[in-house]
PDB file of N, CA and C in Angstrom:
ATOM      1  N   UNK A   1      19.635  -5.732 -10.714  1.00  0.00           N
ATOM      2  CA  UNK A   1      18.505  -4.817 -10.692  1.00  0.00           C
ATOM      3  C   UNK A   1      18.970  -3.466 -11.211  1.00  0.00           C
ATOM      4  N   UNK A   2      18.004  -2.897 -12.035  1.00  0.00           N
ATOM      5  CA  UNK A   2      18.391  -1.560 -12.447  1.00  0.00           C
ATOM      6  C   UNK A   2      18.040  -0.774 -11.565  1.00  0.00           C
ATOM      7  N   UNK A   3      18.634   0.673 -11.832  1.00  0.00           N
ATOM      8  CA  UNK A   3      18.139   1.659 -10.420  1.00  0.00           C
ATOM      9  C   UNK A   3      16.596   2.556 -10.889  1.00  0.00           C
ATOM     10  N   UNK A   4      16.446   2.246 -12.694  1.00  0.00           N
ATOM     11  CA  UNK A   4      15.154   2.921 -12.637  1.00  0.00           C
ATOM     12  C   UNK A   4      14.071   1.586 -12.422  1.00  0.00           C
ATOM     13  N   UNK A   5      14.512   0.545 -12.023  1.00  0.00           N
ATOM     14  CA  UNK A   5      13.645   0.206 -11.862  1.00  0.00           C
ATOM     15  C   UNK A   5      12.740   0.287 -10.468  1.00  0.00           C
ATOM     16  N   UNK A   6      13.178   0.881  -9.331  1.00  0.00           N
ATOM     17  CA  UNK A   6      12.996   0.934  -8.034  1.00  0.00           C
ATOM     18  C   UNK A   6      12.061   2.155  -8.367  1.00  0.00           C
ATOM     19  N   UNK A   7      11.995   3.172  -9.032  1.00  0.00           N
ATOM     20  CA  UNK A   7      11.546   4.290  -9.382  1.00  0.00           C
ATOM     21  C   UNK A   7      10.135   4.253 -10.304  1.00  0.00           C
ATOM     22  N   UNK A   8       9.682   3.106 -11.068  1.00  0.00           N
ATOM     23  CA  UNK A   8       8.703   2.556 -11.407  1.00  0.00           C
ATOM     24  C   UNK A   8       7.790   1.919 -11.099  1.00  0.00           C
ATOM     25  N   UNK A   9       7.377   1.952  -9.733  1.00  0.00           N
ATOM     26  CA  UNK A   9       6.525   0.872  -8.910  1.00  0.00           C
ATOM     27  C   UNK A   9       5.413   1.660  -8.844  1.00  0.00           C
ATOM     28  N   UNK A  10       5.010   3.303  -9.170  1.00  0.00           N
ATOM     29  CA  UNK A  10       3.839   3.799  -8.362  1.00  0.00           C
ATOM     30  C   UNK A  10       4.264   4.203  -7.287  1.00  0.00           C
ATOM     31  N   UNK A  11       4.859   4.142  -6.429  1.00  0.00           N
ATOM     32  CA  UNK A  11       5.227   4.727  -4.957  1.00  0.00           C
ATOM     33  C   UNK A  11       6.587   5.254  -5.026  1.00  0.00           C
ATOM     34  N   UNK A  12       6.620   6.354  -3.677  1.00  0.00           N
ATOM     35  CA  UNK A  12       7.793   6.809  -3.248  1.00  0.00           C
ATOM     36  C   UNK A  12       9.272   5.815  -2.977  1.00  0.00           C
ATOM     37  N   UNK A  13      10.302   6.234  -3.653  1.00  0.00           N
ATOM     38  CA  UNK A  13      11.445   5.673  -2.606  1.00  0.00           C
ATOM     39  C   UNK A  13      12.095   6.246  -1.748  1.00  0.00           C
ATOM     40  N   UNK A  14      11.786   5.854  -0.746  1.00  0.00           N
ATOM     41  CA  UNK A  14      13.791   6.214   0.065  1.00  0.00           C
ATOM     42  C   UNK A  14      14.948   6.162  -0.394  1.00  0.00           C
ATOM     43  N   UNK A  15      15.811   6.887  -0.595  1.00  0.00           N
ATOM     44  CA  UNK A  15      17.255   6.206  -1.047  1.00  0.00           C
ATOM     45  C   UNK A  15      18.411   6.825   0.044  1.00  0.00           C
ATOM     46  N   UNK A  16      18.421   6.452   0.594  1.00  0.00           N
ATOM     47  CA  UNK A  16      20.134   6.284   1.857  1.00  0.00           C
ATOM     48  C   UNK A  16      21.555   5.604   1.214  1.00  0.00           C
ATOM     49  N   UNK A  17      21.952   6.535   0.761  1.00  0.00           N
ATOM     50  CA  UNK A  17      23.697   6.745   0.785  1.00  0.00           C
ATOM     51  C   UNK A  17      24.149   6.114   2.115  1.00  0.00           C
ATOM     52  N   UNK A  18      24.699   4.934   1.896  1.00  0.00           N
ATOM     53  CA  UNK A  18      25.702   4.837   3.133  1.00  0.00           C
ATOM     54  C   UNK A  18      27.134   3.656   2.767  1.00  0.00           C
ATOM     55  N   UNK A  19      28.039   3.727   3.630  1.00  0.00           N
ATOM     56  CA  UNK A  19      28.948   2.933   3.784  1.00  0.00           C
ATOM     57  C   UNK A  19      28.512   1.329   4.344  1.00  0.00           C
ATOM     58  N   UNK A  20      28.614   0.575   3.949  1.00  0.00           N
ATOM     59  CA  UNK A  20      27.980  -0.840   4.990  1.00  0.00           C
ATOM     60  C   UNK A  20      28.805  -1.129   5.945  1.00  0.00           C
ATOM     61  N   UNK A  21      30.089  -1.011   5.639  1.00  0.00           N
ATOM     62  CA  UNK A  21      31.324  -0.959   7.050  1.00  0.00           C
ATOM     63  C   UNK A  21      31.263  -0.083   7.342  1.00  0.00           C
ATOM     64  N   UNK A  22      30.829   1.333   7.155  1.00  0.00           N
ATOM     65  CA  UNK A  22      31.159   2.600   8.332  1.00  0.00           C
ATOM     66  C   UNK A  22      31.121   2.467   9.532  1.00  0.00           C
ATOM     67  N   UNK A  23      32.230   2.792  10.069  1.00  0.00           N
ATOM     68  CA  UNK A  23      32.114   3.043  12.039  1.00  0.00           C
ATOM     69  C   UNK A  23      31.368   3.658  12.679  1.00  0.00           C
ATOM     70  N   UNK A  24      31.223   4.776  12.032  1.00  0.00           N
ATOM     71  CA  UNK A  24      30.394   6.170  12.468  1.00  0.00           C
ATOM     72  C   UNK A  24      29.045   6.573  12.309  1.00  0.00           C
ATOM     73  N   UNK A  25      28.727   7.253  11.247  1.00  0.00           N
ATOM     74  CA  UNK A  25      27.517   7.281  10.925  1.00  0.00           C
ATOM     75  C   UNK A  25      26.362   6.596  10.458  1.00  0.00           C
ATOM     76  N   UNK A  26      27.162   5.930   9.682  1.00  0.00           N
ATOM     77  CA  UNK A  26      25.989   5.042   8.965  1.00  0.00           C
ATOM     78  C   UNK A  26      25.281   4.111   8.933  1.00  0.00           C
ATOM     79  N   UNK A  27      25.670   3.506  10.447  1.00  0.00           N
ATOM     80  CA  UNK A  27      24.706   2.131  11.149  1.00  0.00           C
ATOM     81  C   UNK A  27      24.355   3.450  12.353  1.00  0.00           C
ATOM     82  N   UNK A  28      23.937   4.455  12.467  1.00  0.00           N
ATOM     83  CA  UNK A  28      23.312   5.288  12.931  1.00  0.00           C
ATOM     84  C   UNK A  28      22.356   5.915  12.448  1.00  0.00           C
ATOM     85  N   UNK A  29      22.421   6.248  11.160  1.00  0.00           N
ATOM     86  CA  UNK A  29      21.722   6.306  10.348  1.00  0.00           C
ATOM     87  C   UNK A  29      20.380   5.571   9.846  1.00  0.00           C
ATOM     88  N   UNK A  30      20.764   4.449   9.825  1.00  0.00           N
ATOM     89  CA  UNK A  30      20.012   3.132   9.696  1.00  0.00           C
ATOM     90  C   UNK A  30      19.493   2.793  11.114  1.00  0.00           C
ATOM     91  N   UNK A  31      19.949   2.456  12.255  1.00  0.00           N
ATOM     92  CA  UNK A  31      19.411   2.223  12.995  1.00  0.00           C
ATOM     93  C   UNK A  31      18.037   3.256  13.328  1.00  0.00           C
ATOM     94  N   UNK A  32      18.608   4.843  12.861  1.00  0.00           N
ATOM     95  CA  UNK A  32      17.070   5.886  13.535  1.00  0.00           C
ATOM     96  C   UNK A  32      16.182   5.548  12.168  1.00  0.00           C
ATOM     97  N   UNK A  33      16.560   5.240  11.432  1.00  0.00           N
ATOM     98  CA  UNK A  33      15.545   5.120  10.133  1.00  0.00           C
ATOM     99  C   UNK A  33      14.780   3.773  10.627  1.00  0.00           C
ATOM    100  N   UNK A  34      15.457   2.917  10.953  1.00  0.00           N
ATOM    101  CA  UNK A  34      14.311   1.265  11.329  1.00  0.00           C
ATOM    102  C   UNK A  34      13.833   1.527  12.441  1.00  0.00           C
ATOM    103  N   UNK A  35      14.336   2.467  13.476  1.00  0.00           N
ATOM    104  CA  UNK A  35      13.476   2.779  14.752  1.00  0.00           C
ATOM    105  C   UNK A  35      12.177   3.726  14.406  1.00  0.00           C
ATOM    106  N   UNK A  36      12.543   4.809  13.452  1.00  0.00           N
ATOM    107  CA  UNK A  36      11.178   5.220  12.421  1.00  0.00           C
ATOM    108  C   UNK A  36      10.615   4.503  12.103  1.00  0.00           C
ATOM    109  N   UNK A  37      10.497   3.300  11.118  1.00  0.00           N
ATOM    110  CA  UNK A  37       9.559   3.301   9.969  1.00  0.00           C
ATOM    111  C   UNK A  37       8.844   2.442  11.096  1.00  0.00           C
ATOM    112  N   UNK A  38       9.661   1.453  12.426  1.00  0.00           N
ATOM    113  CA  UNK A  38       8.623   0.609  12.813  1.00  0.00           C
ATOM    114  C   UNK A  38       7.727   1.600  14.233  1.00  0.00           C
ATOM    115  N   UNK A  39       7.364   2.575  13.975  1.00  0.00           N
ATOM    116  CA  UNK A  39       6.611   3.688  14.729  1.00  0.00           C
ATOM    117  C   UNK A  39       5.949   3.783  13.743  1.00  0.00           C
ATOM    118  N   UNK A  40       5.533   3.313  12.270  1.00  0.00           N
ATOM    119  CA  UNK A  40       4.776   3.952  11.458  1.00  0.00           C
ATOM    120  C   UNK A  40       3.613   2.966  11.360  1.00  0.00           C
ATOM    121  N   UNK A  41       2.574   2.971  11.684  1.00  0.00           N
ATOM    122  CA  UNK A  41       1.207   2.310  11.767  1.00  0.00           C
ATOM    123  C   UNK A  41       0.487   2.300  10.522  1.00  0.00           C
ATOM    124  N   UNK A  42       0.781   3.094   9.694  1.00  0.00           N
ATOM    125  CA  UNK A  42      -0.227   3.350   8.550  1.00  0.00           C
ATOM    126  C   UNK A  42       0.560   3.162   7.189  1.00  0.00           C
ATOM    127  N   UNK A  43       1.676   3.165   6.950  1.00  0.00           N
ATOM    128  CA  UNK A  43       2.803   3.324   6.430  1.00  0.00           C
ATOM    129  C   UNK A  43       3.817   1.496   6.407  1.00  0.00           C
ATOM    130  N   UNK A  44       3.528   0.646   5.187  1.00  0.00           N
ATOM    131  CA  UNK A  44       4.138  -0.744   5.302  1.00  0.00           C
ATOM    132  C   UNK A  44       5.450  -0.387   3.875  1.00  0.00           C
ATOM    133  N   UNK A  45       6.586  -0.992   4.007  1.00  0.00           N
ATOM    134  CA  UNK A  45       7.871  -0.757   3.257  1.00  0.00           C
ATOM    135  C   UNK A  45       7.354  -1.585   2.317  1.00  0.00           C
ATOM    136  N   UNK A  46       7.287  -1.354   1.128  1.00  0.00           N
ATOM    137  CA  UNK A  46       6.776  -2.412  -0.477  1.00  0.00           C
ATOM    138  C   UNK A  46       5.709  -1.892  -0.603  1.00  0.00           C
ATOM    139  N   UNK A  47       4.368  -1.760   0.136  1.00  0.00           N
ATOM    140  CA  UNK A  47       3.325  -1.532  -0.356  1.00  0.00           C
ATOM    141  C   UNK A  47       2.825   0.008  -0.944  1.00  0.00           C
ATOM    142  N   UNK A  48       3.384   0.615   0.484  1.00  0.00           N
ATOM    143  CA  UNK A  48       3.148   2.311   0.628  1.00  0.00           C
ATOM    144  C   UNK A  48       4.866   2.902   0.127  1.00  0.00           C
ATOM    145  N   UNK A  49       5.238   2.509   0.061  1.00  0.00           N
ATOM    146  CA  UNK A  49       6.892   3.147  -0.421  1.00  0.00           C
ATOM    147  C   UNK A  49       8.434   2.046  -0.403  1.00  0.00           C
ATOM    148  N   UNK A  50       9.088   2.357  -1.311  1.00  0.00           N
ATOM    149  CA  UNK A  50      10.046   1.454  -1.398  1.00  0.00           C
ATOM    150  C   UNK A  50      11.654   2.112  -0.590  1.00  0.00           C
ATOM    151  N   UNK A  51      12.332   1.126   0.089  1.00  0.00           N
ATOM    152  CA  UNK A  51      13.666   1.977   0.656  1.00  0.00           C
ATOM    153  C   UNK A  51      14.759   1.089  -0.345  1.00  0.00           C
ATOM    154  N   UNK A  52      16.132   2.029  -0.588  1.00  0.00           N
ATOM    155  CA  UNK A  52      16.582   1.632  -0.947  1.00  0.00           C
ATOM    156  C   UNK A  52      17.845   2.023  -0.204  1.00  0.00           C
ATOM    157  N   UNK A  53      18.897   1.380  -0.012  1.00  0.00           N
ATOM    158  CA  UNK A  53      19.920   1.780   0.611  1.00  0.00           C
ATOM    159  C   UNK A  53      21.066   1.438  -0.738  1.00  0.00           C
ATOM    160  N   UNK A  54      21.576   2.517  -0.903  1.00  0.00           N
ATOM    161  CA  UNK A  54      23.013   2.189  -1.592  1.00  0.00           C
ATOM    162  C   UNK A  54      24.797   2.581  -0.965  1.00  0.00           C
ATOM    163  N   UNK A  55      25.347   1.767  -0.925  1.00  0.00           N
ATOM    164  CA  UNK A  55      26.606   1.914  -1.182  1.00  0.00           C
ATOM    165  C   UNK A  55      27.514   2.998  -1.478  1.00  0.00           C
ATOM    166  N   UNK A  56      28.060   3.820  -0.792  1.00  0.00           N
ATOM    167  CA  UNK A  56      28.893   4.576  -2.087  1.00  0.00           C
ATOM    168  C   UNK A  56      30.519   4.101  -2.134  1.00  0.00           C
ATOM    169  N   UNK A  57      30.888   3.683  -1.154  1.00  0.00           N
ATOM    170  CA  UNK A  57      32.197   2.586  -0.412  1.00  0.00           C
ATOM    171  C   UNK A  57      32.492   1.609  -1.795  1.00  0.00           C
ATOM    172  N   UNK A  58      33.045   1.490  -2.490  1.00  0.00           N
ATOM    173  CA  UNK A  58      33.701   0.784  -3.626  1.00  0.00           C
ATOM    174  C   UNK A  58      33.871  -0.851  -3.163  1.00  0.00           C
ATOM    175  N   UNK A  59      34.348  -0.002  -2.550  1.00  0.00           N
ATOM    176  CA  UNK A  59      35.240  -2.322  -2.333  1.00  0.00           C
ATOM    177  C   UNK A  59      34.048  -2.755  -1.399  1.00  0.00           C
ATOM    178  N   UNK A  60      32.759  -2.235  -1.099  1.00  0.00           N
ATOM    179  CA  UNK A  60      31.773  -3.070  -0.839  1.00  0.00           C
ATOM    180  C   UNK A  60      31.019  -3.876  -2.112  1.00  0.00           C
ATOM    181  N   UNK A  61      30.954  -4.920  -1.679  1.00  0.00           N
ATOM    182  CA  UNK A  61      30.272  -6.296  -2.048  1.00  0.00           C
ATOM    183  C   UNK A  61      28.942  -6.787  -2.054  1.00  0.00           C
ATOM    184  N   UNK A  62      28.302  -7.405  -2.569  1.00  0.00           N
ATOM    185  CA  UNK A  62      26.984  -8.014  -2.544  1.00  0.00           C
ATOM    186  C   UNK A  62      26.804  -8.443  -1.074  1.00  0.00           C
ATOM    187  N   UNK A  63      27.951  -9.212  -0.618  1.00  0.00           N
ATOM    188  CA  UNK A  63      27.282 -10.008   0.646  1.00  0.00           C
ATOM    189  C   UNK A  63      27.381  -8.880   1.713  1.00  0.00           C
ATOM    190  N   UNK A  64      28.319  -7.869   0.908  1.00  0.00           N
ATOM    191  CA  UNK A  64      28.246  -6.492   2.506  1.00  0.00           C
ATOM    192  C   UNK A  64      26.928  -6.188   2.680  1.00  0.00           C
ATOM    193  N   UNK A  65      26.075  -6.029   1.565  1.00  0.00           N
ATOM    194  CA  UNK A  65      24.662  -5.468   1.199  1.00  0.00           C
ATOM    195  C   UNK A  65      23.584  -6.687   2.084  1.00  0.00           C
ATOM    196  N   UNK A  66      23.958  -7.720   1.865  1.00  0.00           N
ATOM    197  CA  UNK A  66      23.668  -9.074   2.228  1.00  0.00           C
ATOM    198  C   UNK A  66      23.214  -8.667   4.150  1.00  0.00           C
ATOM    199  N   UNK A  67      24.166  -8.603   4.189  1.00  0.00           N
ATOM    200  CA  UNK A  67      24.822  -8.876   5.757  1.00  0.00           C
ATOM    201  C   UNK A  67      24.225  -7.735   6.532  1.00  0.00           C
ATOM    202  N   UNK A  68      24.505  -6.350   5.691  1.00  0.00           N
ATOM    203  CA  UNK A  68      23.567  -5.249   6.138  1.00  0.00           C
ATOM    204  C   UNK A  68      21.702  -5.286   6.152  1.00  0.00           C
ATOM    205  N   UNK A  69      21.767  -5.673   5.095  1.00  0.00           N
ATOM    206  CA  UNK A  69      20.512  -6.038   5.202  1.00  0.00           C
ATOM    207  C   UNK A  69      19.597  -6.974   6.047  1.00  0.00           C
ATOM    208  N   UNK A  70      20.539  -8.132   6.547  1.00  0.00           N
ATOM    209  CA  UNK A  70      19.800  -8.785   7.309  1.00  0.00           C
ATOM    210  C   UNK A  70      19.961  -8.773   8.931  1.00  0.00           C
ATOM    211  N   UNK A  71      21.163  -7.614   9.107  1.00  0.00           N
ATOM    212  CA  UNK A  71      21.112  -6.586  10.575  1.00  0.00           C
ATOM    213  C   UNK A  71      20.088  -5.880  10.767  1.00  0.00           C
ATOM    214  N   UNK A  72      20.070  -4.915   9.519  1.00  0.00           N
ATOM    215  CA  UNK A  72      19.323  -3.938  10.150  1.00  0.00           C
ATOM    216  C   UNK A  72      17.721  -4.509   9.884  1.00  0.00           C
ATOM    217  N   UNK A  73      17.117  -6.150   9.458  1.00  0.00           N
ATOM    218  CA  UNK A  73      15.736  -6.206   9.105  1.00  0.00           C
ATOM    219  C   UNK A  73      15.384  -7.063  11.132  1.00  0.00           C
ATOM    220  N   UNK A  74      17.070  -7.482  11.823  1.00  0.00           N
ATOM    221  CA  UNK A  74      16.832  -8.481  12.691  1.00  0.00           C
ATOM    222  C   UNK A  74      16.742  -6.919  13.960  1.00  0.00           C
ATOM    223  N   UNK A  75      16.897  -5.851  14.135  1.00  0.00           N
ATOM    224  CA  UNK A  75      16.570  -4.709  14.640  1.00  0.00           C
ATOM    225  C   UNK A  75      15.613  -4.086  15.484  1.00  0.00           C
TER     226      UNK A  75
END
């Protein structure tokens, strides 16, 4: 996937910088962001705005992205 393509839909994105192994912040991060969006009643992720989370951690991997992703959707 390209990154302008996330930027072409008609709607806003999110984009979150994070580590997928970080200790510290960044499954903190994520966790207050999914405790947000599911407080949002009016507001659905794809339809009304797109999130994107990227990486900046090098030696992360597809399946890190993988694995993160399907933590923070089971939340």
């Amino acid at each position: 996937v390209k990154l302008g393509d996330w930027f072409n839909q008609g709607r806003p994105v999110l984009v979150m910088f994070v580590y997928y192994r970080c200790p510290l912040a960044c499954p903190q991060l994520l966790e207050r962001y999914a405790r947000t969006y599911r407080q949002l009643d009016t507001l659905t992720i794809g339809r009304d705005y797109n999130v994107l989370v990227v990486s900046i951690d090098p030696t992360d991997k597809p399946e890190s992205a993988a694995a993160a992703k399907s933590d923070w959707l089971a939340n």
